[in-house]
PDB file of N, CA and C in Angstrom:
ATOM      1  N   UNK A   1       6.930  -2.910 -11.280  1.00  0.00           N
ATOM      2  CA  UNK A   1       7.859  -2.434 -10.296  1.00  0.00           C
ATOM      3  C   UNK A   1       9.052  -3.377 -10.238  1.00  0.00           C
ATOM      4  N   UNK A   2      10.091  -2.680  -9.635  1.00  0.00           N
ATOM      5  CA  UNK A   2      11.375  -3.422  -9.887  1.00  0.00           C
ATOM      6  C   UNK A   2      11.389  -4.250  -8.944  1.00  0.00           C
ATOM      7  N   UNK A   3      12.773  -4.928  -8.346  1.00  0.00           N
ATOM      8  CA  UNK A   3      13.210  -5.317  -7.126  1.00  0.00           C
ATOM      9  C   UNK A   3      13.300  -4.520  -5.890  1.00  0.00           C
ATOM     10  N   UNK A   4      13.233  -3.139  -6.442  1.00  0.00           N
ATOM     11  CA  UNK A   4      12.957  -2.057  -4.928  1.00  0.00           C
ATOM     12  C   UNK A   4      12.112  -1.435  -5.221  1.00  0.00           C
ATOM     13  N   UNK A   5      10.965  -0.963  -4.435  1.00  0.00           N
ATOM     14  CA  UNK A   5       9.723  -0.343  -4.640  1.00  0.00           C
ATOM     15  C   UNK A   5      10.428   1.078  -3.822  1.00  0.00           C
ATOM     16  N   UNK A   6       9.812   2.493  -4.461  1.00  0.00           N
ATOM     17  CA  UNK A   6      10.479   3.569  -3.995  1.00  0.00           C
ATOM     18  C   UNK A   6       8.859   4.310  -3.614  1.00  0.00           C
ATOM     19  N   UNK A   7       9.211   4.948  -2.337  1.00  0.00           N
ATOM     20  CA  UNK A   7       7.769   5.712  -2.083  1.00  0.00           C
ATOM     21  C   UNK A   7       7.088   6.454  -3.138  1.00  0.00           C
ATOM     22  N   UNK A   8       8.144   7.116  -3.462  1.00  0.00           N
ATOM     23  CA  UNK A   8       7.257   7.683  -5.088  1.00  0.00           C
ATOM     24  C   UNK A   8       6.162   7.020  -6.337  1.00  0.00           C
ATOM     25  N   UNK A   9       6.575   5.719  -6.133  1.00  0.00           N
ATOM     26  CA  UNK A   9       6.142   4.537  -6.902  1.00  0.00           C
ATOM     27  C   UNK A   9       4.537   4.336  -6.510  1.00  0.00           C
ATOM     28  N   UNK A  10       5.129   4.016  -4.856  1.00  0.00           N
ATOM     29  CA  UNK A  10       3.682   3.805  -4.508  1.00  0.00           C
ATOM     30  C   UNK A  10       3.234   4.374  -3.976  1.00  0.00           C
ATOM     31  N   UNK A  11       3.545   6.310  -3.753  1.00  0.00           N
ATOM     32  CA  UNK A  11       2.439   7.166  -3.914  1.00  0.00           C
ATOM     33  C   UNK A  11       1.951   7.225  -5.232  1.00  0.00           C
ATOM     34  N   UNK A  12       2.138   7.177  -6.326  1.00  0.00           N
ATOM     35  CA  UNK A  12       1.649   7.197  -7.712  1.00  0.00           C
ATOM     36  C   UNK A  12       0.851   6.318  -7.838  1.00  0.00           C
ATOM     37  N   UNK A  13       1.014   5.221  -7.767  1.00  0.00           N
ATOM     38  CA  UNK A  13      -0.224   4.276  -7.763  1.00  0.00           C
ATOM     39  C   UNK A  13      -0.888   4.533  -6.726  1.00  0.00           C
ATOM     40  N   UNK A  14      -1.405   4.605  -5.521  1.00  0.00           N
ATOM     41  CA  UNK A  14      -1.946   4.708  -4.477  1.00  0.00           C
ATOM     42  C   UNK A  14      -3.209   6.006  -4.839  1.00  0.00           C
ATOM     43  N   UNK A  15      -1.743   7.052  -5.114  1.00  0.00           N
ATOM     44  CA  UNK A  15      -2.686   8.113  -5.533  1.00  0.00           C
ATOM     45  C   UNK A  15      -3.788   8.258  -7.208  1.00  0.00           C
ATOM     46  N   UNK A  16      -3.517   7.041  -7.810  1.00  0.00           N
ATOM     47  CA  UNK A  16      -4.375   7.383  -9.093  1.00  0.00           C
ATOM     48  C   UNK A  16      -5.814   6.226  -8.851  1.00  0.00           C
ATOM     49  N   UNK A  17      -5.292   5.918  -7.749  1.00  0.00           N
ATOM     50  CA  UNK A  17      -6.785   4.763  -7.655  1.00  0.00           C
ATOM     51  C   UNK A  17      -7.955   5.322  -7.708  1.00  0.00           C
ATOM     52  N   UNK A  18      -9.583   4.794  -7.342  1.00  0.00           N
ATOM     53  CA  UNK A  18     -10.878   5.548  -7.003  1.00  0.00           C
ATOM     54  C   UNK A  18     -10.977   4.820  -5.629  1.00  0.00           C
ATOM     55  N   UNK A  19     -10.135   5.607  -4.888  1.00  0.00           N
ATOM     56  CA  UNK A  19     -10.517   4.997  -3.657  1.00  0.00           C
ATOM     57  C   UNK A  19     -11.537   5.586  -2.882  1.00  0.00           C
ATOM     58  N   UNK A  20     -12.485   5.039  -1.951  1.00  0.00           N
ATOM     59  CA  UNK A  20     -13.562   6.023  -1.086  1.00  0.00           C
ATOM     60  C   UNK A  20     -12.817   7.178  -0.003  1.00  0.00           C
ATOM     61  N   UNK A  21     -11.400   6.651   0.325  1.00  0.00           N
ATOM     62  CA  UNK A  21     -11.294   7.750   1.247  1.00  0.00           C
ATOM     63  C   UNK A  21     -10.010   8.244   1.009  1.00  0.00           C
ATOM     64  N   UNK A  22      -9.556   9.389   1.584  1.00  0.00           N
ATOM     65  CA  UNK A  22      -7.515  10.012   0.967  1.00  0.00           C
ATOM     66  C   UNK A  22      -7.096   9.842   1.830  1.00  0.00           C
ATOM     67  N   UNK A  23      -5.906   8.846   1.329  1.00  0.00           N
ATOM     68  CA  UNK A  23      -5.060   8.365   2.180  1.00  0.00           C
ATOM     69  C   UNK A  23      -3.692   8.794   1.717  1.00  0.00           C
ATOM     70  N   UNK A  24      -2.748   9.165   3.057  1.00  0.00           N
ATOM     71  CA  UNK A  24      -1.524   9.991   2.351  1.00  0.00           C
ATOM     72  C   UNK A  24      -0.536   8.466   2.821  1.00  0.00           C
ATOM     73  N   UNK A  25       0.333   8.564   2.175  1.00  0.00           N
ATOM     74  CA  UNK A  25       1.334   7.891   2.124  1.00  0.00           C
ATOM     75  C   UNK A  25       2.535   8.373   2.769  1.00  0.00           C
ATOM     76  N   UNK A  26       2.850   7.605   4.101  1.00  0.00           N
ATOM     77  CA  UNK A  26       3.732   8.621   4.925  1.00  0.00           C
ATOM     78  C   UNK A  26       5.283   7.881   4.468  1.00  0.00           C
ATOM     79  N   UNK A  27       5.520   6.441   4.707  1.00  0.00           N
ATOM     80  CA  UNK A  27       6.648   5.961   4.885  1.00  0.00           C
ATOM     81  C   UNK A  27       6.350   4.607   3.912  1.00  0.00           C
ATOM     82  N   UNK A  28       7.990   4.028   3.489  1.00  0.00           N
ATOM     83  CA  UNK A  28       7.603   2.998   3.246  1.00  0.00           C
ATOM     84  C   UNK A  28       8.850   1.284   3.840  1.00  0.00           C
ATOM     85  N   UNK A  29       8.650   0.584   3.949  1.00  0.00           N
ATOM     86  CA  UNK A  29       9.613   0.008   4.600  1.00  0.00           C
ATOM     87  C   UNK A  29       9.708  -1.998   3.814  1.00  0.00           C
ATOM     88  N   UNK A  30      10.541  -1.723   2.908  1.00  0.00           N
ATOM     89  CA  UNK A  30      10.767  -3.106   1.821  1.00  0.00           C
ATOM     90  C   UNK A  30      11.907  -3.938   2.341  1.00  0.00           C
ATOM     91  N   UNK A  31      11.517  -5.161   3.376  1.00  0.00           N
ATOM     92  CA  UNK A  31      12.417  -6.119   3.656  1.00  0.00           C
ATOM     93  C   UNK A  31      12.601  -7.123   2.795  1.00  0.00           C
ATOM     94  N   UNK A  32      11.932  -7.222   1.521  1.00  0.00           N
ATOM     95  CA  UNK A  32      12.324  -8.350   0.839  1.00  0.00           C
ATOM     96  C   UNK A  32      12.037  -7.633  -0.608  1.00  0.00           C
ATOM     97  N   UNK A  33      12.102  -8.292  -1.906  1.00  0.00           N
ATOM     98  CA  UNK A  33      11.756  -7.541  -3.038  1.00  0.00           C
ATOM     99  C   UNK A  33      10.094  -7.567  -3.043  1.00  0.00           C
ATOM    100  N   UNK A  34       9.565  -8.663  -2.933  1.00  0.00           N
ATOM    101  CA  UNK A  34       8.141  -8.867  -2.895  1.00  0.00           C
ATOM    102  C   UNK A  34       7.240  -8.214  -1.772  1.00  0.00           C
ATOM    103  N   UNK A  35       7.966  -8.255  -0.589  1.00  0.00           N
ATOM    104  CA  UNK A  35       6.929  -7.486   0.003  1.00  0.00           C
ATOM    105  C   UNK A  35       7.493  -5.980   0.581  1.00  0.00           C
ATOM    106  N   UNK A  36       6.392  -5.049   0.575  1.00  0.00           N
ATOM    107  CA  UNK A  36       6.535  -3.753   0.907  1.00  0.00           C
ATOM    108  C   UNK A  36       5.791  -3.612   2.114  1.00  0.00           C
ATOM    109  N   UNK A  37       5.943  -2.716   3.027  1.00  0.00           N
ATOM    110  CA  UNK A  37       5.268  -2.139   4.131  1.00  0.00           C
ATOM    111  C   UNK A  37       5.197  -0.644   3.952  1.00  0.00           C
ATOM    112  N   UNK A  38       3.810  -0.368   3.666  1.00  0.00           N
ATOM    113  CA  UNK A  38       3.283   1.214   3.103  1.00  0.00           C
ATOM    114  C   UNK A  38       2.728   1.575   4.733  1.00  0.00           C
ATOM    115  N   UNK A  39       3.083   2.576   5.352  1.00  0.00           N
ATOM    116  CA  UNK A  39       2.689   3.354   6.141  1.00  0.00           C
ATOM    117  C   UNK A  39       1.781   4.573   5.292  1.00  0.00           C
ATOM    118  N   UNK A  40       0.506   4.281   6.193  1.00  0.00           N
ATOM    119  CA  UNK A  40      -0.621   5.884   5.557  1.00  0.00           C
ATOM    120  C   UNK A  40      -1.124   7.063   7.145  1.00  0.00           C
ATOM    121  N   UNK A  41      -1.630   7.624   6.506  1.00  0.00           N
ATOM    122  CA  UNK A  41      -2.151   8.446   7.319  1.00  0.00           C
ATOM    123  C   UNK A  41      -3.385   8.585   6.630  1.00  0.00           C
ATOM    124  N   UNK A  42      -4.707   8.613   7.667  1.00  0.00           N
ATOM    125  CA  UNK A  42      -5.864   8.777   7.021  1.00  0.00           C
ATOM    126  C   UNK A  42      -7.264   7.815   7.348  1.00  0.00           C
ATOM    127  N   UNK A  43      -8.209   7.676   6.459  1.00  0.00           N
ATOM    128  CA  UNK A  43      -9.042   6.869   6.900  1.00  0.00           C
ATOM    129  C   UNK A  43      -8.973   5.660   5.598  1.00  0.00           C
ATOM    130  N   UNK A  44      -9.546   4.986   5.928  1.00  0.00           N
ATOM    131  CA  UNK A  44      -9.553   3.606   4.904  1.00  0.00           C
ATOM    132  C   UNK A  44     -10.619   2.464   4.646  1.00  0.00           C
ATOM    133  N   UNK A  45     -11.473   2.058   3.749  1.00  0.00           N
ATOM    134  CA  UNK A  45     -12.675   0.369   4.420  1.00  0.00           C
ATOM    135  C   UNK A  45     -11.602  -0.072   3.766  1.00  0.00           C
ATOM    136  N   UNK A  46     -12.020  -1.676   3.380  1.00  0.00           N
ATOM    137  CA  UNK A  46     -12.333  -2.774   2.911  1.00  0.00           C
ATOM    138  C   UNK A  46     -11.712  -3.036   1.874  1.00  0.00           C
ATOM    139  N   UNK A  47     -13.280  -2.371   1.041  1.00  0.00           N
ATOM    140  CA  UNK A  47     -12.909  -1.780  -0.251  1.00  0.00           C
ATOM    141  C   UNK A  47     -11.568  -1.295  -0.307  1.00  0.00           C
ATOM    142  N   UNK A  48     -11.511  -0.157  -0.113  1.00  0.00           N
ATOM    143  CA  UNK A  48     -10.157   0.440  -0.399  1.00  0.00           C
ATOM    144  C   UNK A  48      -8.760  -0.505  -0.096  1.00  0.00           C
ATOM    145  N   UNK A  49      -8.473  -1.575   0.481  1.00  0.00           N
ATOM    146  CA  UNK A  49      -7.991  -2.015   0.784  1.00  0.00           C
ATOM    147  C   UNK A  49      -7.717  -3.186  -0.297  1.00  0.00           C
ATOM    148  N   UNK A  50      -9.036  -3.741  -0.655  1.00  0.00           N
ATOM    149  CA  UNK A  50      -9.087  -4.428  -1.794  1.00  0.00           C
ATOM    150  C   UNK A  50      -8.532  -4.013  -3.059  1.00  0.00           C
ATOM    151  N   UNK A  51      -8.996  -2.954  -2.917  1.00  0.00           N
ATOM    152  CA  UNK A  51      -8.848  -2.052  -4.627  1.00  0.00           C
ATOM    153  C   UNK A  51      -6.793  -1.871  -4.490  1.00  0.00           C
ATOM    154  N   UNK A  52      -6.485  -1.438  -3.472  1.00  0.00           N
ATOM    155  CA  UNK A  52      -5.099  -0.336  -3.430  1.00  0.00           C
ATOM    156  C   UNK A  52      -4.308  -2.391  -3.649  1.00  0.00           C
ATOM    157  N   UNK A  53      -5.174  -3.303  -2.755  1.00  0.00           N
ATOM    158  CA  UNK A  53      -4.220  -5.127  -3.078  1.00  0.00           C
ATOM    159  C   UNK A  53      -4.117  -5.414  -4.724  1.00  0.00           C
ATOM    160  N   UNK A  54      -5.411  -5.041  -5.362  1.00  0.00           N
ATOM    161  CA  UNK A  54      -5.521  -5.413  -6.806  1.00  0.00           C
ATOM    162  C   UNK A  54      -4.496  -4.859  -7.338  1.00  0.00           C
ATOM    163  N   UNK A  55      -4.340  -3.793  -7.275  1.00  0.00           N
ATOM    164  CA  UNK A  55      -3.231  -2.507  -7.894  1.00  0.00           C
ATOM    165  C   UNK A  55      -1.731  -3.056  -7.756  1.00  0.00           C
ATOM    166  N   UNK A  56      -1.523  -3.862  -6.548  1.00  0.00           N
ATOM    167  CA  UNK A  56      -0.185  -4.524  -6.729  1.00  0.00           C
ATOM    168  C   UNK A  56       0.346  -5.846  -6.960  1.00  0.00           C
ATOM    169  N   UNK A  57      -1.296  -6.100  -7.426  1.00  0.00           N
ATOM    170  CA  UNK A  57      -1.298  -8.037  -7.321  1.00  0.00           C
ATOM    171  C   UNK A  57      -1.185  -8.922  -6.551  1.00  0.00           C
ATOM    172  N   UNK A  58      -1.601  -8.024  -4.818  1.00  0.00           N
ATOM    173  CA  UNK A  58      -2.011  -8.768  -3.901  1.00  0.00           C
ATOM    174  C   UNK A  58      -3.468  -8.841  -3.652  1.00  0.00           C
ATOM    175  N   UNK A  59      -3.740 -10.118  -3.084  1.00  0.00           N
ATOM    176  CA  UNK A  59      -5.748  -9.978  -2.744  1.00  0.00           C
ATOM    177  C   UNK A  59      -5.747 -10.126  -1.042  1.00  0.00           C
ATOM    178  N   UNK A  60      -4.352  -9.836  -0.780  1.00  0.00           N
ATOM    179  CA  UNK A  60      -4.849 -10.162   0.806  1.00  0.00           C
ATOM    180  C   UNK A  60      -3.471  -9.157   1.158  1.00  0.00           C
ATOM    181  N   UNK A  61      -4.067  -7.738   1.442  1.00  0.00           N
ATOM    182  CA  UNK A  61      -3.547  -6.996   2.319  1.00  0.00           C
ATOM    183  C   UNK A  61      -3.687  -7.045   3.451  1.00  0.00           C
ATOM    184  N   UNK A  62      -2.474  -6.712   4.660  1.00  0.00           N
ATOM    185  CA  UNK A  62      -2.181  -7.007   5.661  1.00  0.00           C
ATOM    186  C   UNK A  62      -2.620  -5.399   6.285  1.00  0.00           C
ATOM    187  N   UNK A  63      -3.570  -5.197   7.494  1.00  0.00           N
ATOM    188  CA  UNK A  63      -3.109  -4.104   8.046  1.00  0.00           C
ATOM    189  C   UNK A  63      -3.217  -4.236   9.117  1.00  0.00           C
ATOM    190  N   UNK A  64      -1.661  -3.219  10.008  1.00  0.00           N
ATOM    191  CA  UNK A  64      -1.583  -3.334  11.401  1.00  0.00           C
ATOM    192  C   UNK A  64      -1.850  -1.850  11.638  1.00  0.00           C
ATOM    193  N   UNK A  65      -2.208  -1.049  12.968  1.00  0.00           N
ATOM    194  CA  UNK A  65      -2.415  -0.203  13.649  1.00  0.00           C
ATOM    195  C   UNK A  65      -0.877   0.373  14.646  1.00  0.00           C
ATOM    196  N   UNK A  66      -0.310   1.069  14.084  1.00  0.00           N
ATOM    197  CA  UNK A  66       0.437   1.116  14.269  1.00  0.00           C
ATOM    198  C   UNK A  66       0.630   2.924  15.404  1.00  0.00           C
ATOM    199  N   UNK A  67       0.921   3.548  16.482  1.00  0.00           N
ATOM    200  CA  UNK A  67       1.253   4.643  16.926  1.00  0.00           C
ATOM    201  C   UNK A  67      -0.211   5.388  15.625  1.00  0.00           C
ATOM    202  N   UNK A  68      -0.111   6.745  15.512  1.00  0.00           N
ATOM    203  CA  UNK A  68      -0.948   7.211  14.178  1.00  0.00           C
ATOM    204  C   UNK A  68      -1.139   6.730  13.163  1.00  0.00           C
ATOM    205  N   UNK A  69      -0.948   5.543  12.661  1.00  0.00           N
ATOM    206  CA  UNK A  69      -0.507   5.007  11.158  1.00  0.00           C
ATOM    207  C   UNK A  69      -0.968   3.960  11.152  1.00  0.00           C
ATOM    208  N   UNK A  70      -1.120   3.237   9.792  1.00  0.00           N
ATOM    209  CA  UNK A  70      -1.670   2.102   9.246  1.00  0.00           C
ATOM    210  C   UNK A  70      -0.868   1.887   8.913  1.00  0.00           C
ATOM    211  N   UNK A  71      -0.252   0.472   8.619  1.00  0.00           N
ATOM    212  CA  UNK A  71       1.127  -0.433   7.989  1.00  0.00           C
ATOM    213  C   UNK A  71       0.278  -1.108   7.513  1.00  0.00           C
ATOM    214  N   UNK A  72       0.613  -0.868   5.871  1.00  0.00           N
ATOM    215  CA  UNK A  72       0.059  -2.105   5.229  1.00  0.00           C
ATOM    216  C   UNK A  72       0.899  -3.058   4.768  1.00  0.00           C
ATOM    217  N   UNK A  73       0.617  -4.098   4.513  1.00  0.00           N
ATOM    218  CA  UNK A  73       1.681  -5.124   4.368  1.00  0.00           C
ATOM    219  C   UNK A  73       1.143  -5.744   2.786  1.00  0.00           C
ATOM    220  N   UNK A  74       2.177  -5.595   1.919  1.00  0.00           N
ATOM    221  CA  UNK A  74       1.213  -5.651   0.223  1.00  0.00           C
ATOM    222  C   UNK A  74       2.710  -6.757  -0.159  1.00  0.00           C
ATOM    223  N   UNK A  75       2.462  -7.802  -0.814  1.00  0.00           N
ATOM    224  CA  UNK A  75       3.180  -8.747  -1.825  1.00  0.00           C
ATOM    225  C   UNK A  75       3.142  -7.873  -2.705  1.00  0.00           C
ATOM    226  N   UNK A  76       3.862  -7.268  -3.222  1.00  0.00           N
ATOM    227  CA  UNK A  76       3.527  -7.122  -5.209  1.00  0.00           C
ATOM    228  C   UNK A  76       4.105  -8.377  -6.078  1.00  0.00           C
ATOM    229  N   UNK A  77       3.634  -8.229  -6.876  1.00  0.00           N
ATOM    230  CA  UNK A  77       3.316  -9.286  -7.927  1.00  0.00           C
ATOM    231  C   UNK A  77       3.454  -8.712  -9.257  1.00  0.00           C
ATOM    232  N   UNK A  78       4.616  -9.285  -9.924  1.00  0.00           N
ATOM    233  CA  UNK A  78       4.563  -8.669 -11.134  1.00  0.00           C
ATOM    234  C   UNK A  78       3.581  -9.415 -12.359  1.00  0.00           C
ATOM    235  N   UNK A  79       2.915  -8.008 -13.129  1.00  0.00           N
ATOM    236  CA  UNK A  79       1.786  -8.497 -14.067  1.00  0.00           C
ATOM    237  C   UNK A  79       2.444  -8.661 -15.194  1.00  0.00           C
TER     238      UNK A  79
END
């Protein structure tokens, strides 16, 4: 991924994972190049959380509870 991450980006990855539960990808909100804030809708563990951090080359996803939504807070990391 570039210097701007575009929702499309990371519905595509998000969506090709084996995650346990479907999670839609509502919004996304990039204050710096490295980190992104993915808004979902849906249910989510651990796991999934782990798996969707590996996918961007973070191991420590952030999530807040936000109104209906999950904000995740992901570093990407280029591989």
């Amino acid at each position: 991924m570039g210097k701007r991450t575009s929702k499309e980006e990371v519905e595509e990855v998000i969506g090709a994972l084996p995650l346990g539960f479907e999670i839609k990808v509502l919004n996304i909100y990039q204050n710096a190049p490295e980190v992104v804030i993915v808004g979902v809708a849906g249910f989510t563990s651990s796991l999934d959380l782990k798996i969707i951090g590996e996918a961007f080359g973070d191991e420590d996803v952030w999530v807040n509870a936000e109104d209906n939504e999950l904000k995740l807070t992901i570093h990407i990391k280029e591989k």
